[in-house]
PDB file of N, CA and C in Angstrom:
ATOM      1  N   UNK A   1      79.325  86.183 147.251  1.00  0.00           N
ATOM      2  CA  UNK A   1      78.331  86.353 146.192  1.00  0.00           C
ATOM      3  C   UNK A   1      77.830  84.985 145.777  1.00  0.00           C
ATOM      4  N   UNK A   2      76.438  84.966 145.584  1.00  0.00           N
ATOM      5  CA  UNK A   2      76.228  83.832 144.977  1.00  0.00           C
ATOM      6  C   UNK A   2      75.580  83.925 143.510  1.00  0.00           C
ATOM      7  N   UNK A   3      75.830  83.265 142.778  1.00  0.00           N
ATOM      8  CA  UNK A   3      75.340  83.555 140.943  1.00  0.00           C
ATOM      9  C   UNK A   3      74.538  81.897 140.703  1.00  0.00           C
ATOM     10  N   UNK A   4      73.607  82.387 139.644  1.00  0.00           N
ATOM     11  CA  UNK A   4      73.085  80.849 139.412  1.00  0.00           C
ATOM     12  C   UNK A   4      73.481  80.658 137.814  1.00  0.00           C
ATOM     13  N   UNK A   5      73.645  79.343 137.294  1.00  0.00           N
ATOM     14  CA  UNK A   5      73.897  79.409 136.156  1.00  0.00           C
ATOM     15  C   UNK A   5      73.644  77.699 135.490  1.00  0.00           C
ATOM     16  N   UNK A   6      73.124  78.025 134.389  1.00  0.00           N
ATOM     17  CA  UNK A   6      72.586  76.694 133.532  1.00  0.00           C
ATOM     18  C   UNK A   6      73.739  75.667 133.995  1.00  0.00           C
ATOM     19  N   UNK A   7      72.499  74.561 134.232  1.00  0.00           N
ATOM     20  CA  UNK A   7      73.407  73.048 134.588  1.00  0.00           C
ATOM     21  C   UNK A   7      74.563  72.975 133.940  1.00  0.00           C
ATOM     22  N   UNK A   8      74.056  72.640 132.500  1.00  0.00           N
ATOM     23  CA  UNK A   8      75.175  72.144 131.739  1.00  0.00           C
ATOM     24  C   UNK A   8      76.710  73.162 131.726  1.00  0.00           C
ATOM     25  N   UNK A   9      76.290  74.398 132.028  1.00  0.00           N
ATOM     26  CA  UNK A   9      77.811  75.003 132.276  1.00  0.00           C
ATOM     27  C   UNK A   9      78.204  74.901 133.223  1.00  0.00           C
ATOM     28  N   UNK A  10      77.826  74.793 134.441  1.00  0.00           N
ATOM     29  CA  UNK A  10      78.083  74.260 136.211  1.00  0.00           C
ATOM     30  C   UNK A  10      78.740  73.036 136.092  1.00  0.00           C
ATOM     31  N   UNK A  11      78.333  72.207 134.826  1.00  0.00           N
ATOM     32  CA  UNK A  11      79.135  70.821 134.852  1.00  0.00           C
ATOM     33  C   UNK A  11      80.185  70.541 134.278  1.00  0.00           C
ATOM     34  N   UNK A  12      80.238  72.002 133.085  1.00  0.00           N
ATOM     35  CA  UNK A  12      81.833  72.056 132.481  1.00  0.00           C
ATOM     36  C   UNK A  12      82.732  72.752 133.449  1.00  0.00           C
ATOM     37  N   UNK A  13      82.039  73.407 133.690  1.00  0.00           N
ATOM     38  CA  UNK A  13      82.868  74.366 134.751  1.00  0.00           C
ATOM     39  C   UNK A  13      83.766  73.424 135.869  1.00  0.00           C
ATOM     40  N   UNK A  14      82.478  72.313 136.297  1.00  0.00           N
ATOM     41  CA  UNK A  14      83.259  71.729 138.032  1.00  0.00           C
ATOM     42  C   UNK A  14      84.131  70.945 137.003  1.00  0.00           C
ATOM     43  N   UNK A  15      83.899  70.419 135.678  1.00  0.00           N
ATOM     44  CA  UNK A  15      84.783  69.208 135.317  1.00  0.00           C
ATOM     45  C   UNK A  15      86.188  69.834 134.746  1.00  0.00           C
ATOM     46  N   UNK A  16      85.663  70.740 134.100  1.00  0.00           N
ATOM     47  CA  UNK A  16      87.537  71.669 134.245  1.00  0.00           C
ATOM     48  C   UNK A  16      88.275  72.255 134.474  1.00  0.00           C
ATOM     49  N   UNK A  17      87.906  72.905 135.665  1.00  0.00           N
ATOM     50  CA  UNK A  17      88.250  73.910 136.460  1.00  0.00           C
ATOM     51  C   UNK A  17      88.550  73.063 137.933  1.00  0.00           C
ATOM     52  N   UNK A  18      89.874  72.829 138.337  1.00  0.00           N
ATOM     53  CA  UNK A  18      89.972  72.629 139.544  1.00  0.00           C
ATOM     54  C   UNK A  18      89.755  73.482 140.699  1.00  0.00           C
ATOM     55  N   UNK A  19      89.035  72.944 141.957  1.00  0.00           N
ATOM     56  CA  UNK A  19      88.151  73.763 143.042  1.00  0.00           C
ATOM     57  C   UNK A  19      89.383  74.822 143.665  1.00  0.00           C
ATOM     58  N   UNK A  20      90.708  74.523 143.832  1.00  0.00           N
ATOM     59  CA  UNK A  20      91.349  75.569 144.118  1.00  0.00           C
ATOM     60  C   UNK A  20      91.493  76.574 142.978  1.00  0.00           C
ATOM     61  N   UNK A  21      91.532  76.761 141.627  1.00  0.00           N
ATOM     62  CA  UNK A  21      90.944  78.104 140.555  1.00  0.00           C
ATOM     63  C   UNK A  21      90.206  78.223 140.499  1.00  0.00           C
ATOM     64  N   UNK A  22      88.663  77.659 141.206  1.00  0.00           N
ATOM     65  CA  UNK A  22      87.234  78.280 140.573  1.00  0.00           C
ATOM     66  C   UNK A  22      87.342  79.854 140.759  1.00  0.00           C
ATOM     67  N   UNK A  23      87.553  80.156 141.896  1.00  0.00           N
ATOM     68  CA  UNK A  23      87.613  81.671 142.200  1.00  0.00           C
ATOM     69  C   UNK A  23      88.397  82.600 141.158  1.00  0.00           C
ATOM     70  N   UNK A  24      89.727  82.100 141.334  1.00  0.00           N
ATOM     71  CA  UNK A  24      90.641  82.725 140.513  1.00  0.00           C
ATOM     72  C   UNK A  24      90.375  82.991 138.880  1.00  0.00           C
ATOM     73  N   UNK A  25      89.348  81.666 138.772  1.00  0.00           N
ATOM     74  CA  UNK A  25      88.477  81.573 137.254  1.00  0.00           C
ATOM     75  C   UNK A  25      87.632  82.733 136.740  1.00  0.00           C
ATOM     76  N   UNK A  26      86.543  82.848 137.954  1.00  0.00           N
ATOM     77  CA  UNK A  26      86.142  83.726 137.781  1.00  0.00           C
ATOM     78  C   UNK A  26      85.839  84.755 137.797  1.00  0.00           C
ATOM     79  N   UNK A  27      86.750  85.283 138.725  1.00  0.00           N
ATOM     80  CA  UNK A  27      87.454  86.812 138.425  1.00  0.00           C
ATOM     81  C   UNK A  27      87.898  87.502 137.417  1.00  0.00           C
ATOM     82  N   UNK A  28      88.891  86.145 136.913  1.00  0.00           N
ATOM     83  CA  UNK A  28      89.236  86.813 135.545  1.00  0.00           C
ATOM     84  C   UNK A  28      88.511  86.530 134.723  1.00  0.00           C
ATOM     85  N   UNK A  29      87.466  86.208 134.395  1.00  0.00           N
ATOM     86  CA  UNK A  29      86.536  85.685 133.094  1.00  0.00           C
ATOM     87  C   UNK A  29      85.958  86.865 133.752  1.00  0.00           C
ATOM     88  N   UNK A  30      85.502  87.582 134.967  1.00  0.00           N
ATOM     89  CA  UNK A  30      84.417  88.495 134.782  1.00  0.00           C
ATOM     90  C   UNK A  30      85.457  89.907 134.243  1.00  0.00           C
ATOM     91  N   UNK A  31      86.565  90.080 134.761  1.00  0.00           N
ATOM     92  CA  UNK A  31      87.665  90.990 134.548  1.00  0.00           C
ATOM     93  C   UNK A  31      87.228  91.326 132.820  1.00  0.00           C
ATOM     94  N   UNK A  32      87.752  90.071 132.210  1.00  0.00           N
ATOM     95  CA  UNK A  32      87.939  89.755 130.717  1.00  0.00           C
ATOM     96  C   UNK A  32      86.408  90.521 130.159  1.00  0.00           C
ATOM     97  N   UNK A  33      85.334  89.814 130.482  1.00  0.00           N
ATOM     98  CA  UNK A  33      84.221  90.090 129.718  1.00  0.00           C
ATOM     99  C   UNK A  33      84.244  92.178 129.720  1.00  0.00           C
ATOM    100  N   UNK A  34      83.912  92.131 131.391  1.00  0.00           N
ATOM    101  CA  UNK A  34      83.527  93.814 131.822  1.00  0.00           C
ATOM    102  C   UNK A  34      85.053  94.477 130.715  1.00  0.00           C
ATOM    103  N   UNK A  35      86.189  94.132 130.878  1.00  0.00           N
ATOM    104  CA  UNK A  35      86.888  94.898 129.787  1.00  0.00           C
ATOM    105  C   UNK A  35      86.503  95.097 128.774  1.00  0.00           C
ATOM    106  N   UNK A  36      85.861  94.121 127.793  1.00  0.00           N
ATOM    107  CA  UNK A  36      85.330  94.024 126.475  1.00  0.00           C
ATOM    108  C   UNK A  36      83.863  94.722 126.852  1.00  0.00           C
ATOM    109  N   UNK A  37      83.513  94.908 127.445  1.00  0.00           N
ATOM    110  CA  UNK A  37      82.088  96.253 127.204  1.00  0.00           C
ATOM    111  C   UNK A  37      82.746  96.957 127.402  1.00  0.00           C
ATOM    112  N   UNK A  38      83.608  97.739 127.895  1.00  0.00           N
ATOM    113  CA  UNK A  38      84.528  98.812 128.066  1.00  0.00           C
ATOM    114  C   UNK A  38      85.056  99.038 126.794  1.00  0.00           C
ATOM    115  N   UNK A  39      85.462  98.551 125.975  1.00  0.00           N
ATOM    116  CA  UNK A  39      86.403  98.323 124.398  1.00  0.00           C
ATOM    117  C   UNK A  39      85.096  98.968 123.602  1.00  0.00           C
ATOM    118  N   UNK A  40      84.222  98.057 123.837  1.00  0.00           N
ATOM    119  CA  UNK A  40      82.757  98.275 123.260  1.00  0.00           C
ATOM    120  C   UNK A  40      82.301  99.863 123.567  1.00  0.00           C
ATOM    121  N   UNK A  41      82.133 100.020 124.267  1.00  0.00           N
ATOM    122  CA  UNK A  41      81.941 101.451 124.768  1.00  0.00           C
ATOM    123  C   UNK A  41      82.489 102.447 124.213  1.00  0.00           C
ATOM    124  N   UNK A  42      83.756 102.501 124.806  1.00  0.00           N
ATOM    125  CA  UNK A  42      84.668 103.691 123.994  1.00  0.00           C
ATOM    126  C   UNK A  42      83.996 103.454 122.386  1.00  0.00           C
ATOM    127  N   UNK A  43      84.493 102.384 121.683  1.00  0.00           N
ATOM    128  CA  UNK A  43      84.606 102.159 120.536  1.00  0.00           C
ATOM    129  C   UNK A  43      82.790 103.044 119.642  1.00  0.00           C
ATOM    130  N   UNK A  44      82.011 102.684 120.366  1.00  0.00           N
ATOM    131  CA  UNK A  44      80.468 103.145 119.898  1.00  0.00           C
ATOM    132  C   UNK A  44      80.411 104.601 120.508  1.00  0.00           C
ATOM    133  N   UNK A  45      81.286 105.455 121.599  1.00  0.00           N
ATOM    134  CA  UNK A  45      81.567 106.792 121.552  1.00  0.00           C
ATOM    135  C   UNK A  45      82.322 106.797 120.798  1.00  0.00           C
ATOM    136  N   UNK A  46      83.366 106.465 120.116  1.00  0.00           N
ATOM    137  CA  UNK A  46      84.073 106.692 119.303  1.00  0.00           C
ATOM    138  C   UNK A  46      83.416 107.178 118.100  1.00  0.00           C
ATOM    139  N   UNK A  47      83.086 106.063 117.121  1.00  0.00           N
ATOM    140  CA  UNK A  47      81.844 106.341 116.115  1.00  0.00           C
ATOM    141  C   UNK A  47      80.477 107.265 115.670  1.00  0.00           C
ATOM    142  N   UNK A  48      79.732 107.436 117.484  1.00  0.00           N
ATOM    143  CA  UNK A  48      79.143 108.789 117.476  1.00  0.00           C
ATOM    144  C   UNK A  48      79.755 109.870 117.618  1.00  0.00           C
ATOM    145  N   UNK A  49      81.076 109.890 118.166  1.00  0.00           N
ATOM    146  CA  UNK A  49      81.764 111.402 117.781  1.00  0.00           C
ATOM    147  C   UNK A  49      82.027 111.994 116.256  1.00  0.00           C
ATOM    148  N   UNK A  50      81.732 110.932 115.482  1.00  0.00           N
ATOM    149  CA  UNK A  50      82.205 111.248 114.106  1.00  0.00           C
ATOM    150  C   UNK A  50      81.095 111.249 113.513  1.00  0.00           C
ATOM    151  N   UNK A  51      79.727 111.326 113.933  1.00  0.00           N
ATOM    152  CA  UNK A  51      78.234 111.659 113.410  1.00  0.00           C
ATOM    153  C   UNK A  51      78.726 113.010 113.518  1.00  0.00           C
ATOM    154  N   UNK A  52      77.746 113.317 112.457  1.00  0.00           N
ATOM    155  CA  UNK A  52      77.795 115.420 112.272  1.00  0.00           C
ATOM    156  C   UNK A  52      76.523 115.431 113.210  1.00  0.00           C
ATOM    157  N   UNK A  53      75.470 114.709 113.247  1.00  0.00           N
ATOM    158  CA  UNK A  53      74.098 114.774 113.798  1.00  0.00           C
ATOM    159  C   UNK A  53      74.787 115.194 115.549  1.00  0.00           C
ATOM    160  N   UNK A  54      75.336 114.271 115.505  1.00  0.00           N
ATOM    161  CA  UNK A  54      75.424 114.373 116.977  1.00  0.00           C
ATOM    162  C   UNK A  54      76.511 115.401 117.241  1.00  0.00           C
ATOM    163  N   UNK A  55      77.443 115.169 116.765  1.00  0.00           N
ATOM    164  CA  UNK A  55      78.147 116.440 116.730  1.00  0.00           C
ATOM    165  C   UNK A  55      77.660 118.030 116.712  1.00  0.00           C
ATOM    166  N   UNK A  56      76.602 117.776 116.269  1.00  0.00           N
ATOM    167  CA  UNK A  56      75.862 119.141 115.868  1.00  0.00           C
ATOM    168  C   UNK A  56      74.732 119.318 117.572  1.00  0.00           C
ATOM    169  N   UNK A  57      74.509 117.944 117.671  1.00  0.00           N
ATOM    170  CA  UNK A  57      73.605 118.195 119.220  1.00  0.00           C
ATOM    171  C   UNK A  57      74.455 118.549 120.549  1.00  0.00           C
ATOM    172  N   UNK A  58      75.540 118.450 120.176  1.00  0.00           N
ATOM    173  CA  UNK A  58      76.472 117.969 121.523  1.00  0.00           C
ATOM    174  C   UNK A  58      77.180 119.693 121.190  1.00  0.00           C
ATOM    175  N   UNK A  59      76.848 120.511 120.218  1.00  0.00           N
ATOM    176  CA  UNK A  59      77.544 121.985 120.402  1.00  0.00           C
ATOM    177  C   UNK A  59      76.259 122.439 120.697  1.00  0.00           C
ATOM    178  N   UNK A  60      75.210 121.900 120.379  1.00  0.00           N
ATOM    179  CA  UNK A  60      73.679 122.954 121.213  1.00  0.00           C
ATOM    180  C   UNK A  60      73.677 122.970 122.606  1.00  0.00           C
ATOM    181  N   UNK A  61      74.262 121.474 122.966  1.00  0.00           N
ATOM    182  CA  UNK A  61      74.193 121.343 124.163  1.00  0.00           C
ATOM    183  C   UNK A  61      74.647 122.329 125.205  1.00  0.00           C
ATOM    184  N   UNK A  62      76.249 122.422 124.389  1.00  0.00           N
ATOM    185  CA  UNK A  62      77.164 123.238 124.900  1.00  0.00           C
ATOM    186  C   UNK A  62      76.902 124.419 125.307  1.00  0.00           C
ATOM    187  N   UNK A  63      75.716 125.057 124.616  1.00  0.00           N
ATOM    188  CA  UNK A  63      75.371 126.485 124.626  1.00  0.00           C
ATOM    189  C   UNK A  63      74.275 126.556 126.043  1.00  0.00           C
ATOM    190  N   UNK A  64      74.235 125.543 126.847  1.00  0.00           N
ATOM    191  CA  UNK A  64      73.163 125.208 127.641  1.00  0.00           C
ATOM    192  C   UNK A  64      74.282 125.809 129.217  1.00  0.00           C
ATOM    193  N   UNK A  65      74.229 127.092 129.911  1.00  0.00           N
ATOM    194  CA  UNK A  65      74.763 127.433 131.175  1.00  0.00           C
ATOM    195  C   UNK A  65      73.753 127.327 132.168  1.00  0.00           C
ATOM    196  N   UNK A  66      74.410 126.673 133.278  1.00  0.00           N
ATOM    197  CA  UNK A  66      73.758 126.848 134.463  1.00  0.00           C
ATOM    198  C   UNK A  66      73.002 127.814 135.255  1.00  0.00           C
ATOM    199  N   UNK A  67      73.193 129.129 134.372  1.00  0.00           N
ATOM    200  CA  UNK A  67      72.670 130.468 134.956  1.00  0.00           C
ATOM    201  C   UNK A  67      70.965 130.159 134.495  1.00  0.00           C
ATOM    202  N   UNK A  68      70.106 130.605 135.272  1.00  0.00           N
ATOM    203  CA  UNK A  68      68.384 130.462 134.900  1.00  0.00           C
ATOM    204  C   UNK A  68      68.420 131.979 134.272  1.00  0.00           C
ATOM    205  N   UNK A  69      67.947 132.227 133.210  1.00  0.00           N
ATOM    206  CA  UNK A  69      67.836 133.485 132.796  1.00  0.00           C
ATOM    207  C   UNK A  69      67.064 134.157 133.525  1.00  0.00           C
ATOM    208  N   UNK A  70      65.990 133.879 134.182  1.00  0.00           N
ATOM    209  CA  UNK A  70      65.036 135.065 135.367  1.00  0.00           C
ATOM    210  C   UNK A  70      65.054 134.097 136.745  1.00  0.00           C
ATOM    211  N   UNK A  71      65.942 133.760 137.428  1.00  0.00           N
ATOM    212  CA  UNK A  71      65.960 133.612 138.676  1.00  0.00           C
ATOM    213  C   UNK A  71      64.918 133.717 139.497  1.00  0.00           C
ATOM    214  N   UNK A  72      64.062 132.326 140.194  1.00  0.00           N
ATOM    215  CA  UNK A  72      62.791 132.541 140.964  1.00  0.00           C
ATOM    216  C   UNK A  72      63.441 133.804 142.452  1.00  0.00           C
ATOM    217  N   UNK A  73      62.479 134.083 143.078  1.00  0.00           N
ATOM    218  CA  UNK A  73      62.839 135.575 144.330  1.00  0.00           C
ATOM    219  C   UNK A  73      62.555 134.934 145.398  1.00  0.00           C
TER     220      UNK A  73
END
């Protein structure tokens, strides 16, 4: 993969990160971040489960079956 990224962090990066962890670096920094939208996620389903609004859309929904009431012939 290749990624591009502002000078000035390319230059903290090479200056503190030795070339045998760059990889290992950023695996886990991408690991770390993608977890925390994950945290994020749940957490903002979390919060809309406890809307009545939505709560109230998500049982209309429910009432929605796959059957077509008049079936094309």
């Amino acid at each position: 993969m290749t990624f591009s990224v502002p000078e000035p962090l390319a230059v903290q990066f090479l200056r503190r990160i030795a070339s045998r962890d760059r990889s290992r670096f950023v695996s886990e920094a991408l690991a770390a971040r993608l977890e925390e939208r994950d945290v994020a996620l749940i957490r903002a389903c979390e919060i809309a489960n406890q809307d009545l609004d939505v709560v109230k859309i998500e049982r209309e929904f429910d009432g929605i079956t796959d059957e077509m009431a008049e079936p094309w012939r």
